[in-house]
C-alpha atoms as a PDB file:
ATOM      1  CA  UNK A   1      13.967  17.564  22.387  1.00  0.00           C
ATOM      2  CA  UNK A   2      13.705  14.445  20.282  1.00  0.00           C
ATOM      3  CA  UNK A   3      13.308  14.200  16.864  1.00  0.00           C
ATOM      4  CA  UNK A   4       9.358  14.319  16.712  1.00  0.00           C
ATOM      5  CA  UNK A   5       9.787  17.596  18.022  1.00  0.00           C
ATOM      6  CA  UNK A   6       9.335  19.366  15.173  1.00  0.00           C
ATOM      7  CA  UNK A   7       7.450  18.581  12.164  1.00  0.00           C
ATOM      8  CA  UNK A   8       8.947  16.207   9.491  1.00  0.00           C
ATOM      9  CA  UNK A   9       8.742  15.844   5.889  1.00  0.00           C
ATOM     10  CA  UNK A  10       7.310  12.735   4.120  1.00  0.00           C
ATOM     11  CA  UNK A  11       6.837  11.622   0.383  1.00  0.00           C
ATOM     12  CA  UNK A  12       4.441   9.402  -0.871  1.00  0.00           C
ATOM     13  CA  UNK A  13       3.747   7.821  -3.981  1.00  0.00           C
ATOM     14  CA  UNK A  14       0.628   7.371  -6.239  1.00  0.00           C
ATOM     15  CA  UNK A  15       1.948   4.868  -8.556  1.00  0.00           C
ATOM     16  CA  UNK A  16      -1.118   4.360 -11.137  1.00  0.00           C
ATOM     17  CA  UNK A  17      -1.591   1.721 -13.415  1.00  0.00           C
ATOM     18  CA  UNK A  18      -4.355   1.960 -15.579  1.00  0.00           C
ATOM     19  CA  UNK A  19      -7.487   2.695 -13.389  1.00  0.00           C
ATOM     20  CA  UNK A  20      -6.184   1.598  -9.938  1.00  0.00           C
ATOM     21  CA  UNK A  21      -3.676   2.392  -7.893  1.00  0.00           C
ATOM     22  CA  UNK A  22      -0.656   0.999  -5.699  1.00  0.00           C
ATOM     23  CA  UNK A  23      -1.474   0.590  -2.119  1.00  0.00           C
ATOM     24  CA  UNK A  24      -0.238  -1.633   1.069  1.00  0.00           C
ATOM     25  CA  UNK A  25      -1.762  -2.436   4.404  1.00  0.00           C
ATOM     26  CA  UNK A  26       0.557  -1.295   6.805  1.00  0.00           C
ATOM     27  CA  UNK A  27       1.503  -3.746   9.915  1.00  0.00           C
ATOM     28  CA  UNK A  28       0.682  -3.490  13.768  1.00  0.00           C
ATOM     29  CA  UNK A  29       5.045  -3.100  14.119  1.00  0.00           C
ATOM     30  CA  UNK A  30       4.849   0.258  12.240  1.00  0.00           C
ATOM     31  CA  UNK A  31       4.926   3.433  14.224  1.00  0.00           C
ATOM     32  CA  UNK A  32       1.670   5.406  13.201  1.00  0.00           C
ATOM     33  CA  UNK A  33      -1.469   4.388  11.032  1.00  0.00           C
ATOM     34  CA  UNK A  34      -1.104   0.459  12.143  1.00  0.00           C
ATOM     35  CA  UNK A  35      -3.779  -1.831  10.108  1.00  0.00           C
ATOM     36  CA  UNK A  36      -4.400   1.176   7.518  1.00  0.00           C
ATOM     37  CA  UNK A  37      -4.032   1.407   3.549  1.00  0.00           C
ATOM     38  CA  UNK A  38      -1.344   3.579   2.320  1.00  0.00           C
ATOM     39  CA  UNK A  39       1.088   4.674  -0.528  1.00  0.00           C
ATOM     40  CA  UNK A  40       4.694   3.774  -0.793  1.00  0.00           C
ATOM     41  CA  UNK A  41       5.361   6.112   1.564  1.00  0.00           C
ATOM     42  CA  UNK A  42       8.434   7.330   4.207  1.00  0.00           C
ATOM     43  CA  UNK A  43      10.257  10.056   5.346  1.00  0.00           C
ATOM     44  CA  UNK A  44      13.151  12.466   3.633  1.00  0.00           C
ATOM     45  CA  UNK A  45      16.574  12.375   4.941  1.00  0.00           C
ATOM     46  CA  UNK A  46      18.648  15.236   6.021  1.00  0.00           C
ATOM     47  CA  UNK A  47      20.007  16.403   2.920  1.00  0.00           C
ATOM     48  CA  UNK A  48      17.809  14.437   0.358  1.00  0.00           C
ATOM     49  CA  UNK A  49      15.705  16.443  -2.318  1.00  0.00           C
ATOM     50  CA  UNK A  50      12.158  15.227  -2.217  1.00  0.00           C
ATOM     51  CA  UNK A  51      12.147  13.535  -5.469  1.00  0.00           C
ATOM     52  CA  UNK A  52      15.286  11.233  -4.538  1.00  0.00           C
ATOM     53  CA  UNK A  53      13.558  10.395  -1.128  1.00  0.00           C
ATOM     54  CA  UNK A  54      10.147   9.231  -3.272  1.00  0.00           C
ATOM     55  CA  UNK A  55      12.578   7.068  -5.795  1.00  0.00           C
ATOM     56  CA  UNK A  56      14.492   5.325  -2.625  1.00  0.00           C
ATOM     57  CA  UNK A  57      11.453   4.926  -0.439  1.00  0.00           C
ATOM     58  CA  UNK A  58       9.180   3.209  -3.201  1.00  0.00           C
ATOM     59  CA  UNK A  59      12.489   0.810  -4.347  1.00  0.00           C
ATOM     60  CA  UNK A  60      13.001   0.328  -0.546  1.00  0.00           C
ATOM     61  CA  UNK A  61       9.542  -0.780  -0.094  1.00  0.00           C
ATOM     62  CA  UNK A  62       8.179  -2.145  -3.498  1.00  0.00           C
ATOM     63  CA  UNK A  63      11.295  -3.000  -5.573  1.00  0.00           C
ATOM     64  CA  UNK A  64       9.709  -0.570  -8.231  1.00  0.00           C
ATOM     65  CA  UNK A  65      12.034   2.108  -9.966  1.00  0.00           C
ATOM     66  CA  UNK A  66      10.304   5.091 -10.812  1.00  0.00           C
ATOM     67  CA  UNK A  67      10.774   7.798 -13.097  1.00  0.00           C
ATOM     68  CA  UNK A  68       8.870  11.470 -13.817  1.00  0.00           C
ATOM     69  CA  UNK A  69       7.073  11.790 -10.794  1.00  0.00           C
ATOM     70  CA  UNK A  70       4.640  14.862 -10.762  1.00  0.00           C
ATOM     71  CA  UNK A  71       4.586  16.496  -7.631  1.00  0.00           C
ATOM     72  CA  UNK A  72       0.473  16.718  -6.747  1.00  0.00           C
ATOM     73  CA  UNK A  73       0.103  17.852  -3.346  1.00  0.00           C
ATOM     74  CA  UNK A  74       1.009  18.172   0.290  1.00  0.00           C
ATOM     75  CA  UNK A  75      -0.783  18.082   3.567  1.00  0.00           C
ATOM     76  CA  UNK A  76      -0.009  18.631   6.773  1.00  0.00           C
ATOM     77  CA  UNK A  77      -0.819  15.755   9.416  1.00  0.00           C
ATOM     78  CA  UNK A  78      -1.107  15.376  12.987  1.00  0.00           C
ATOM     79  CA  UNK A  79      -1.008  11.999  14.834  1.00  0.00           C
ATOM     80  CA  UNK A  80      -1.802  13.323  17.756  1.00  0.00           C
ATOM     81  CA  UNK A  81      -1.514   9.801  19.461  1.00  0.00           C
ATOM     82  CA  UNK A  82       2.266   9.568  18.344  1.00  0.00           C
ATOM     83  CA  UNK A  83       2.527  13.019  18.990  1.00  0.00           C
ATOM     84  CA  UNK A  84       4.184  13.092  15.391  1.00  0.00           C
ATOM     85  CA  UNK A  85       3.468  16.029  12.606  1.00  0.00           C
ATOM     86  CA  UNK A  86       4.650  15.612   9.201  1.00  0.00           C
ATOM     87  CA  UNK A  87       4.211  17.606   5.794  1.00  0.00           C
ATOM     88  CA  UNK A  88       3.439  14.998   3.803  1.00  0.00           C
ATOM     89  CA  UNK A  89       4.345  15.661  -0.148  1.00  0.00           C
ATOM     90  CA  UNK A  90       2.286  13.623  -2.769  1.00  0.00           C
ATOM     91  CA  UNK A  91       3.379  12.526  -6.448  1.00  0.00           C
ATOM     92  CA  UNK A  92       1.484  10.905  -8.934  1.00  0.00           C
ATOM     93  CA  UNK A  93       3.928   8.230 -10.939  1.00  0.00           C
ATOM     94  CA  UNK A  94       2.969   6.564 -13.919  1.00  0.00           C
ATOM     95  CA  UNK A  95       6.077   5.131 -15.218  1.00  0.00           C
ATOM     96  CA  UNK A  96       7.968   2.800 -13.448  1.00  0.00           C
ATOM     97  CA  UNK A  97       9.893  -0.657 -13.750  1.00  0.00           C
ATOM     98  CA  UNK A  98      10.995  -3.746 -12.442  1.00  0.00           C
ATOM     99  CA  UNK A  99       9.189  -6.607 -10.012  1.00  0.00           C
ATOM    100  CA  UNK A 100       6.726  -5.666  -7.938  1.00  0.00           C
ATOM    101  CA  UNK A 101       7.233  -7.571  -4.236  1.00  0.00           C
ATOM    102  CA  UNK A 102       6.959  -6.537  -0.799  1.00  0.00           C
ATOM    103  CA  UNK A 103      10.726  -5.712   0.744  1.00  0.00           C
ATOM    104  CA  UNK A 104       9.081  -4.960   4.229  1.00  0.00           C
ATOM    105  CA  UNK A 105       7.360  -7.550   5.294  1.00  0.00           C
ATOM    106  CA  UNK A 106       7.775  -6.338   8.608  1.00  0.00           C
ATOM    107  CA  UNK A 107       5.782  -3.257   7.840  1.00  0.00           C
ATOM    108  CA  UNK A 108       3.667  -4.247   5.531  1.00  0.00           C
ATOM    109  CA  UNK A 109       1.233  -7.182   4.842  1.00  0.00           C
ATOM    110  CA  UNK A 110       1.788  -6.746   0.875  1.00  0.00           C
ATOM    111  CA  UNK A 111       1.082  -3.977  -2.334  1.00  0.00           C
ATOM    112  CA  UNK A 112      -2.391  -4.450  -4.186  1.00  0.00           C
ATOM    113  CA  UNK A 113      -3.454  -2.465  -6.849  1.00  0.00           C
ATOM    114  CA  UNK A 114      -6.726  -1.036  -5.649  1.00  0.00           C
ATOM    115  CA  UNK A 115      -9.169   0.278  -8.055  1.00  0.00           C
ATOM    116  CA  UNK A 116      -8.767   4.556  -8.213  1.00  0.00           C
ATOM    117  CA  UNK A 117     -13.009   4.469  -7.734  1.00  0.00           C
ATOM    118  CA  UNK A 118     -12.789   2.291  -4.919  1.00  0.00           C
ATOM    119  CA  UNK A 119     -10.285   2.606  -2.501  1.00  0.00           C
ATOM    120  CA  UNK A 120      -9.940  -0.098   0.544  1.00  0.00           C
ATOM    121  CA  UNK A 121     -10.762   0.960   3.863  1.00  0.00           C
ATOM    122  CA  UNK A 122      -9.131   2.215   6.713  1.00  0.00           C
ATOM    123  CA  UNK A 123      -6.993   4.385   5.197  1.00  0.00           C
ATOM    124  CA  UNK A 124      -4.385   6.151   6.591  1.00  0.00           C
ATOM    125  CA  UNK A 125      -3.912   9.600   7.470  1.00  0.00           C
ATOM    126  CA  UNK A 126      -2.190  10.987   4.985  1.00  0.00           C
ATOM    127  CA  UNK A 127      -4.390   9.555   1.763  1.00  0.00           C
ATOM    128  CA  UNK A 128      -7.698  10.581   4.224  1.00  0.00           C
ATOM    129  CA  UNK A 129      -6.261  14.161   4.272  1.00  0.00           C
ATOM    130  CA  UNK A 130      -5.424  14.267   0.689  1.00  0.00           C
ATOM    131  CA  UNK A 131      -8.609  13.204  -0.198  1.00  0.00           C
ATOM    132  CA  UNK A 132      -9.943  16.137   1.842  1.00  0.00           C
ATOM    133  CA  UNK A 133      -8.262  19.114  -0.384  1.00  0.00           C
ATOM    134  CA  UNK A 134      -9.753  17.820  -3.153  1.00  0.00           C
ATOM    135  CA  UNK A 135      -7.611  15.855  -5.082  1.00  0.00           C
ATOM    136  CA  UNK A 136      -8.758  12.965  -6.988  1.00  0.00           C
ATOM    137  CA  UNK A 137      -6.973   9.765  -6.997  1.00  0.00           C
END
């Protein structure tokens, strides 16, 4: 058994500004959702609450410290592909600081904030099944 096994918990990040929101077109290298707009997203670590896997994974991947997220969501999400299933856990974030840059360039082509009313297209899985419960971004 290898460690997509079983399914696998993921955090993601709606970091609003005003009327738009963070997102990043992820690369061709990445493992799932290649060439699609996401969050700040990535996985929790064995032994990490949710909330400290959302503040690494956005600093890891945007250089932006967050603070009060607001936990929104979750959905469940098959790449059947990748043969991957993760329960993916959304939170809305409206205060953070520091520089915004991109600290994987490998991963990702860069972070734009997209207008809320508009959102840039393909997106990835996870933001295409969140939109599907309901919420709105």
């Amino acid at each position: 058994m290898n460690k997509y096994s079983f399914p696998r918990a993921a955090v993601n990040a709606i970091i609003i500004k005003s009327d738009r929101v963070l997102m990043g077109r992820r690369k061709g290298k990445v493992i799932q959702g290649a060439e699609t707009w996401a969050f700040p997203c990535g996985h929790v670590g064995l032994c990490e609450t949710l909330e400290r896997a959302l503040k690494r994974e956005v600093f890891e991947e945007t250089g932006l410290r967050i603070s009060k997220p607001q936990f929104v969501a979750f959905t469940e999400d098959f790449f059947k592909k990748e043969k991957r299933h993760f329960i993916s856990f959304f939170y809305a974030v409206k205060n953070f600081s520091g520089k915004l840059e991109n600290k994987e360039e490998d991963r990702c082509y860069g972070w734009e904030w997209v207008p809320t009313k508009k959102l840039p297209k393909p997106l990835f899985l996870t933001v295409k099944n969140l939109i599907k419960t309901g919420f709105k971004i």
